[in-house]
Protein backbone atom coordinates (compact mmCIF):
# COMPACT_ATOMS: atom_id res chain seq x y z
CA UNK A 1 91.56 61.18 167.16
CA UNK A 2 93.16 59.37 164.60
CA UNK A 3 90.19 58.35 162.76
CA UNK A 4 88.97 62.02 162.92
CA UNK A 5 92.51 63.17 161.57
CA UNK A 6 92.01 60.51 158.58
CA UNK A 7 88.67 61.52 158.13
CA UNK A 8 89.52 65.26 157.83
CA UNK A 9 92.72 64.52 155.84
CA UNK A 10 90.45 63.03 153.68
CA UNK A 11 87.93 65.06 152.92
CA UNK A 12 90.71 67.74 151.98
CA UNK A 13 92.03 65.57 149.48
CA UNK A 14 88.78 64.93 147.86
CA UNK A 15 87.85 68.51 147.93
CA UNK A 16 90.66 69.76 146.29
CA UNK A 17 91.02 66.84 143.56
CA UNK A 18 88.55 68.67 141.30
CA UNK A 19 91.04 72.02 141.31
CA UNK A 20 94.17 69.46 140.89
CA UNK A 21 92.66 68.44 137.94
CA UNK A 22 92.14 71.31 136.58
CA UNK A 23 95.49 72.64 136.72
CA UNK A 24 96.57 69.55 135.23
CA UNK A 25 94.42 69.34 132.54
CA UNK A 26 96.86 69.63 129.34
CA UNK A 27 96.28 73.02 127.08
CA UNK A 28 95.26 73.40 124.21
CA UNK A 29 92.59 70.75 124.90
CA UNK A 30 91.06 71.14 121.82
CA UNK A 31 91.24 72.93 118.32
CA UNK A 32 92.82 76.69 118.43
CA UNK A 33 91.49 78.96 116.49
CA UNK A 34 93.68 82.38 115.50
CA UNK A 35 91.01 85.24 114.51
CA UNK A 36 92.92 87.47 111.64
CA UNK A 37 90.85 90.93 111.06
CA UNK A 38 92.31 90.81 107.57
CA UNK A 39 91.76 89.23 104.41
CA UNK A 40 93.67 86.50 102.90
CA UNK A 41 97.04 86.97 100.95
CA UNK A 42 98.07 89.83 103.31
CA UNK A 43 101.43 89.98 105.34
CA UNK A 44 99.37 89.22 108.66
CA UNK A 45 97.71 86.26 106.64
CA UNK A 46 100.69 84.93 105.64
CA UNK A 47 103.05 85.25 108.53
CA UNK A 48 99.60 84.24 111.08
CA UNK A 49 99.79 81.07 109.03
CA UNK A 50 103.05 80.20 109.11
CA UNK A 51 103.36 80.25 112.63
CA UNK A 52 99.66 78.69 112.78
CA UNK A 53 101.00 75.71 111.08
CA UNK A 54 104.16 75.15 113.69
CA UNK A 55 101.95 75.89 116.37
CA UNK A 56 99.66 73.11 115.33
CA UNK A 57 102.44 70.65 115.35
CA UNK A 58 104.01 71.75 118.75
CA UNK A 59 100.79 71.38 120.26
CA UNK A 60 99.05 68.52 119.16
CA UNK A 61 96.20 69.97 117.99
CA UNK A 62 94.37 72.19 115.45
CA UNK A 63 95.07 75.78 114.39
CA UNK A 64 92.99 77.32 112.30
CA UNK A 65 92.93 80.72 110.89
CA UNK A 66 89.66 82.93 110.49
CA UNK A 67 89.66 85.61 108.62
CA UNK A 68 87.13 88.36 109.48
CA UNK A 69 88.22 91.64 108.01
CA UNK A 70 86.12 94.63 108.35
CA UNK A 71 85.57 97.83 110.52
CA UNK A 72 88.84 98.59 110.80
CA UNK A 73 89.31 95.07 112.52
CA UNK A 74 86.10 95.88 114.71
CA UNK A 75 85.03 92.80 113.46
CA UNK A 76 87.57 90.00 114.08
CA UNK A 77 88.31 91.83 117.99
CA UNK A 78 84.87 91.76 119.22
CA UNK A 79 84.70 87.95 118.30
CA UNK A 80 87.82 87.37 120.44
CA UNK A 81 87.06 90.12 123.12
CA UNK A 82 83.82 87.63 123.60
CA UNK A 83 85.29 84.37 123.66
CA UNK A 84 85.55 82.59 126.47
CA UNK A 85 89.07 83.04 128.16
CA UNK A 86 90.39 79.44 128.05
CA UNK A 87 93.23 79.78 125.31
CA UNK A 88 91.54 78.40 122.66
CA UNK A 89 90.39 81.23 121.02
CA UNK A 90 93.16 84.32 120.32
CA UNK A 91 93.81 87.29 117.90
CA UNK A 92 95.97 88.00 115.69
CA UNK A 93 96.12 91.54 114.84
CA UNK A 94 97.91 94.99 113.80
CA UNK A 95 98.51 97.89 114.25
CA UNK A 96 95.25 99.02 113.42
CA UNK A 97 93.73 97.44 116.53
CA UNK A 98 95.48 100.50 118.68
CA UNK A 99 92.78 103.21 116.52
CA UNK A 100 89.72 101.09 116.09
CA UNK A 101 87.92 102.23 119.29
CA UNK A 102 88.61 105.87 117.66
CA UNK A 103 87.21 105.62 114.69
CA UNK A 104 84.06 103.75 116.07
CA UNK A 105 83.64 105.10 119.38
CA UNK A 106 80.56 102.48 119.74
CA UNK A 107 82.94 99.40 119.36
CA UNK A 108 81.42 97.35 122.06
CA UNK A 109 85.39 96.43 123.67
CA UNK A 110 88.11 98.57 124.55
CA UNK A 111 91.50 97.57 123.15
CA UNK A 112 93.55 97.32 126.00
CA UNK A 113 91.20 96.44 128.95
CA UNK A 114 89.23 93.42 127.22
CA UNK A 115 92.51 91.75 125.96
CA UNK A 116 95.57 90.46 127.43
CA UNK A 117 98.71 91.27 125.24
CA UNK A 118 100.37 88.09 124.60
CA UNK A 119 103.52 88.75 122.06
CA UNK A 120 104.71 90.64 119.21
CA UNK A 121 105.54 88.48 116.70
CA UNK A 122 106.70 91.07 113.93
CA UNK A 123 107.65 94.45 112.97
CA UNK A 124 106.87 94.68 109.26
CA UNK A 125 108.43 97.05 106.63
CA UNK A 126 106.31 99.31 104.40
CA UNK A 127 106.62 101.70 101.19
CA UNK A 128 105.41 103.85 98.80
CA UNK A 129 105.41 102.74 95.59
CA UNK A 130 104.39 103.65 92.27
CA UNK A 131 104.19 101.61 89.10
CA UNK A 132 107.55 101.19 87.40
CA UNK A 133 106.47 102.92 84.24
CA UNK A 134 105.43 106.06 86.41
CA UNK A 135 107.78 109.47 85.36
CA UNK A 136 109.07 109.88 89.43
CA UNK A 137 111.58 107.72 90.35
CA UNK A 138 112.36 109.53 93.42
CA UNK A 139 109.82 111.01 96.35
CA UNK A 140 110.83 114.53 95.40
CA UNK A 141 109.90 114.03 91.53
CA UNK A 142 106.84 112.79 92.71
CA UNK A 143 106.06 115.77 94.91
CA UNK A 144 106.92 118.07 92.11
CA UNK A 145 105.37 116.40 89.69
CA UNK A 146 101.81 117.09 91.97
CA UNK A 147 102.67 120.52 92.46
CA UNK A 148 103.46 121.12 89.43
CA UNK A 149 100.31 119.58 88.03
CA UNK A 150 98.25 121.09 90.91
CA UNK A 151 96.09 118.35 91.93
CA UNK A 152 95.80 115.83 94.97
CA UNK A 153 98.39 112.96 94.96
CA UNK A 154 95.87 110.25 94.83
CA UNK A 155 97.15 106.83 97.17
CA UNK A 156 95.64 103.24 98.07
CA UNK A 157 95.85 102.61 101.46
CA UNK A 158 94.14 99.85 103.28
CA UNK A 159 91.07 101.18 105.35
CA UNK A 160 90.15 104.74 106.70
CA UNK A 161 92.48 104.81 109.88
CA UNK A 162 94.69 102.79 108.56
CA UNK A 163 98.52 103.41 109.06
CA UNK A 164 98.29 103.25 105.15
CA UNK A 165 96.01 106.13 105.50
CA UNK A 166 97.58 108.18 108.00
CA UNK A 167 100.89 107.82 106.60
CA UNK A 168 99.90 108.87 103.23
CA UNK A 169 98.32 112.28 105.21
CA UNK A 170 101.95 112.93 106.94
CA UNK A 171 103.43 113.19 103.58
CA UNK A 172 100.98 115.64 102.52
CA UNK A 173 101.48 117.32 105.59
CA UNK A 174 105.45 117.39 105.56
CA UNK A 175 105.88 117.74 101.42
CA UNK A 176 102.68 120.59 101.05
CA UNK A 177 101.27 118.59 98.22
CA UNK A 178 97.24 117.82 98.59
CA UNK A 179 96.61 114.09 99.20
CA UNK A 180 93.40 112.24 98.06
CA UNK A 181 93.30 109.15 99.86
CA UNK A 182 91.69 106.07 98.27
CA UNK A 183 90.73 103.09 100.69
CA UNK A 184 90.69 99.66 99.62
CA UNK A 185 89.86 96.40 101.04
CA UNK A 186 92.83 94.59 101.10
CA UNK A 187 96.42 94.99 100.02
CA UNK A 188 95.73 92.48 96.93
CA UNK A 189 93.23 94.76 95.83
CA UNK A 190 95.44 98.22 96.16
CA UNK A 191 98.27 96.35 94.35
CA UNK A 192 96.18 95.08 91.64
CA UNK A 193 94.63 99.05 90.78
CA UNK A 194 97.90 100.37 91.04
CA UNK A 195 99.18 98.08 88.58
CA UNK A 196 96.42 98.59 86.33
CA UNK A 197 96.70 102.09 86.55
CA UNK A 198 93.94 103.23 88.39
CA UNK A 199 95.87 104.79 91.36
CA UNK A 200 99.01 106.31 90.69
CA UNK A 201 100.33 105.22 93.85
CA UNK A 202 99.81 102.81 96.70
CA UNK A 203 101.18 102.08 100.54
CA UNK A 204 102.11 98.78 101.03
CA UNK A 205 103.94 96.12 102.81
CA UNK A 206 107.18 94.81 101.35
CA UNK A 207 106.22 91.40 101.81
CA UNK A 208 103.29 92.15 99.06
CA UNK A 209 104.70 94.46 97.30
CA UNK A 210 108.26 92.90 96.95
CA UNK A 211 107.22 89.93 94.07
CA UNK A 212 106.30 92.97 91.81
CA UNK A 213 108.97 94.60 92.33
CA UNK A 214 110.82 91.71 91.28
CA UNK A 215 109.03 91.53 88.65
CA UNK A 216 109.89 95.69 87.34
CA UNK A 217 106.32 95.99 87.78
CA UNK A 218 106.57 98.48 90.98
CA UNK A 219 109.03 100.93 92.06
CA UNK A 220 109.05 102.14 95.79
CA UNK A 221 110.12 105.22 96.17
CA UNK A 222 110.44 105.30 100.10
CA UNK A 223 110.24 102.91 102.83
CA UNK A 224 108.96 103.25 106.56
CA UNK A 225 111.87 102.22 109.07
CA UNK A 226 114.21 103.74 111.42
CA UNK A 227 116.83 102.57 109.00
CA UNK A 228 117.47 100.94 105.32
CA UNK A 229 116.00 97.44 105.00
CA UNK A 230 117.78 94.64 104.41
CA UNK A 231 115.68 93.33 101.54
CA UNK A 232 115.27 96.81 99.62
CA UNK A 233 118.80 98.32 101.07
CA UNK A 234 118.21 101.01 97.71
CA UNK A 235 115.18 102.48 98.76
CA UNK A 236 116.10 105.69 101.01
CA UNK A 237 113.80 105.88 104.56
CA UNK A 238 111.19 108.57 104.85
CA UNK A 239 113.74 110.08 107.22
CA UNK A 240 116.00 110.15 104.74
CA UNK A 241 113.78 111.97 102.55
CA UNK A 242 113.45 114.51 105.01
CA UNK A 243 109.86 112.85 106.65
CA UNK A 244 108.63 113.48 109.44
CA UNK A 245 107.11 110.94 111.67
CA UNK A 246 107.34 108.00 109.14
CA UNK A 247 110.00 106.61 111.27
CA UNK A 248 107.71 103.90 113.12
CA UNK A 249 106.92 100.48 111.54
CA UNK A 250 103.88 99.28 112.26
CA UNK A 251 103.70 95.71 114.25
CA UNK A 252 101.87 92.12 114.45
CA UNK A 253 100.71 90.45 117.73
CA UNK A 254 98.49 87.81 119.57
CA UNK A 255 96.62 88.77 122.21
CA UNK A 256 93.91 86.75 123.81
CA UNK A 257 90.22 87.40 125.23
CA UNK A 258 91.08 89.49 129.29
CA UNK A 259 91.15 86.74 132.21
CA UNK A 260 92.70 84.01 129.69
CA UNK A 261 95.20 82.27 132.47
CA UNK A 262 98.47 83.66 132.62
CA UNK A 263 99.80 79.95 132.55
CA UNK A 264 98.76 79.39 129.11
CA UNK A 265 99.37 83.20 128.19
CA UNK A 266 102.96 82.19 128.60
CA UNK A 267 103.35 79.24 127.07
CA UNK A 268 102.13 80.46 123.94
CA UNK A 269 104.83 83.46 124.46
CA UNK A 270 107.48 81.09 124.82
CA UNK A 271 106.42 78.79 122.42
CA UNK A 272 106.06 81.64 119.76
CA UNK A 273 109.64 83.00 120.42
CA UNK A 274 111.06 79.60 119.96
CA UNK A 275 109.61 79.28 116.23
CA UNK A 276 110.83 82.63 115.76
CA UNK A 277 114.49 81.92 116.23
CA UNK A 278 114.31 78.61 114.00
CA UNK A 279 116.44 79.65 111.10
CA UNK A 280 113.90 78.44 108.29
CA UNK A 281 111.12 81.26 109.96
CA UNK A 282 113.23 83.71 110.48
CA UNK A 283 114.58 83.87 106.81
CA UNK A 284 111.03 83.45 105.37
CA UNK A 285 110.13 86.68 107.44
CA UNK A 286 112.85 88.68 107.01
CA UNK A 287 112.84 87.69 102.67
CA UNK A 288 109.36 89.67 102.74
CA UNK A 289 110.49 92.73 105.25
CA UNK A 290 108.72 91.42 108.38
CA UNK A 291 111.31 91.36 112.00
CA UNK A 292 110.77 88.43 113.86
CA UNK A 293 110.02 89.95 117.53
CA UNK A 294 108.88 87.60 119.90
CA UNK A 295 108.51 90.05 123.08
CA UNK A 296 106.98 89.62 126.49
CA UNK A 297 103.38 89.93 127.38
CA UNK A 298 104.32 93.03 129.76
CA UNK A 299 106.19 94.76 126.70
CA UNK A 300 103.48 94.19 124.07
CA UNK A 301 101.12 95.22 126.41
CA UNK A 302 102.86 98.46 126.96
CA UNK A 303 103.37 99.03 122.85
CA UNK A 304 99.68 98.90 122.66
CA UNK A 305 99.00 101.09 125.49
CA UNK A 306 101.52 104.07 123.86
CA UNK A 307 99.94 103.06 120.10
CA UNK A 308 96.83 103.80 121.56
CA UNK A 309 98.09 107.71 122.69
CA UNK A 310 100.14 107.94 119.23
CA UNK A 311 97.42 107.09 116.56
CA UNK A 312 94.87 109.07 118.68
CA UNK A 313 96.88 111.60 118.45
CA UNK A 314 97.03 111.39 114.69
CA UNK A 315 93.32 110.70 113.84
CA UNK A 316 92.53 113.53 115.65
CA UNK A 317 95.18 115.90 113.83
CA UNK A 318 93.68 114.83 110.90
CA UNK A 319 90.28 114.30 111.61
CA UNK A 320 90.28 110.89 110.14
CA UNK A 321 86.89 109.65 110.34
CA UNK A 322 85.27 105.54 109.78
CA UNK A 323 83.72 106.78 106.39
């Protein structure tokens, strides 16, 4: 009997060595690699490789960031929503993620379902600006400036379904004035035509914005938060101005390919909050407009699922289309 026992005892050990290992097996085992469906020199880039660069040196190993802008971020999600689910490959993203399965209904992933919501790293700021040499210096000499001339405020925004874009369609909804929105690339590129004076205004971030208006280069004229930034505490909220809807910022997150282990889904929460308190981050977030956030998997995952019903919402009121 004792032999048998052994013998069974055994066998149990040796069958479950192979799962022991597993679990075991330290993560990440090999390079990381952060998709970012943006281009370069945006906030996302920036802040995506800040962290990118801590990350690499908590864990040991490689982070690298891939940009793959496009398709209203179409692009960089279906490369993560088809990795394989072992950590190693994860998103970086924004808000625009929450409309891009509206504005190309054949997007071969769904949003929610075919990722796993890992943290929200940042709530970033965002304005209106014009260039400083521009006759408004306020939202409401702007508006009557257009009506006065009677023709469309033309804007820069980045991407058809944009935030950019939509936002730029609430204040032609809320102020009356006709709104011809331009779509650009990249912020770089709606910064450097505004500048040059090809549009006579542009929605940005602060943190790309902000050098130029530095500079005297660019003057915002209103800003989208709940309340007065910190790093622009002159420029009035849309609120303020008597906007509608312009209250919401937009946000930055990982989020990883669905059925990524929720072991590894946490340590890279935990691990991401952590770099967010140190000091040094914090400041070099909050000097360009951008909130560190740091939340939960469960309450990212539920921002995306009510971004989802708010920009659908919107698109549809405004029959926003890809092209």
């Amino acid at each position: 009997m004792n032999k048998t026992l052994c013998g069974l005892v055994c066998a149990t050990l040796m069958a479950c060595a192979p799962l022991s290992s597993l679990a075991q097996q330290a993560w990440p085992s090999k390079t990381v690699r952060i998709v970012l469906p943006g281009p370069p020199a945006s906030s996302p880039d920036r802040i995506t490789r800040l962290l990118a660069e801590r990350l690499s040196k908590k864990w040991g190993q490689s982070v690298v960031v891939d940009n793959k802008p496009g398709a209203s971020t179409r692009i960089g999600g279906e490369i993560v929503a088809r990795a394989a689910p072992d950590g190693h490959t994860l998103l970086s993203t924004f808000v625009t993620h929450s409309t891009v399965k509206l504005l190309y209904p054949e997007t071969p992933y769904d949003p929610v379902k075919d990722f796993v919501a890992i943290t929200q790293y940042a709530t970033p700021e965002s304005i209106l600006a014009v260039r400083a040499d521009s006759p408004y210096k306020t939202l409401q000499e702007l508006v009557a400036g257009i009506k006065a001339a009677k023709r469309p405020l033309r804007y820069a925004h980045f991407g058809n379904g944009s935030s950019f874009h939509v936002y730029g369609l609430i204040v032609g909804r809320e102020t009356g004035i006709e709104v011809l929105p331009v779509p650009y690339k990249g912020e770089a590129l709606q910064m450097n035509d505004l500048l040059g004076g090809h549009v006579e205004s542009s929605f940005n971030s602060v943190g790309t914005a902000l050098p130029h208006i530095r500079a005297g280069k660019v003057r915002p004229l209103g800003i989208i938060t709940s309340e007065r930034s910190k790093v622009l505490p002159d420029v009035p909220t849309f609120k303020e101005l008597g906007i509608k809807g312009m209250e919401r910022g937009g946000w930055f997150g990982f989020l990883a390919p669905a059925g990524t282990p929720k072991p590894i889904v946490d340590q890279i929460q935990r691990d991401v909050k952590e770099l967010l308190a140190d000091p040094e981050i914090a400041k070099t977030m909050r000097d360009q407009g951008i909130e560190p956030v740091g939340s939960t998997p469960e309450e990212f995952g539920q921002t995306i699922r009510a971004e989802v019903e708010q920009w659908g919402k919107l698109l549809t009121e405004f029959n926003v289309q890809a092209n």
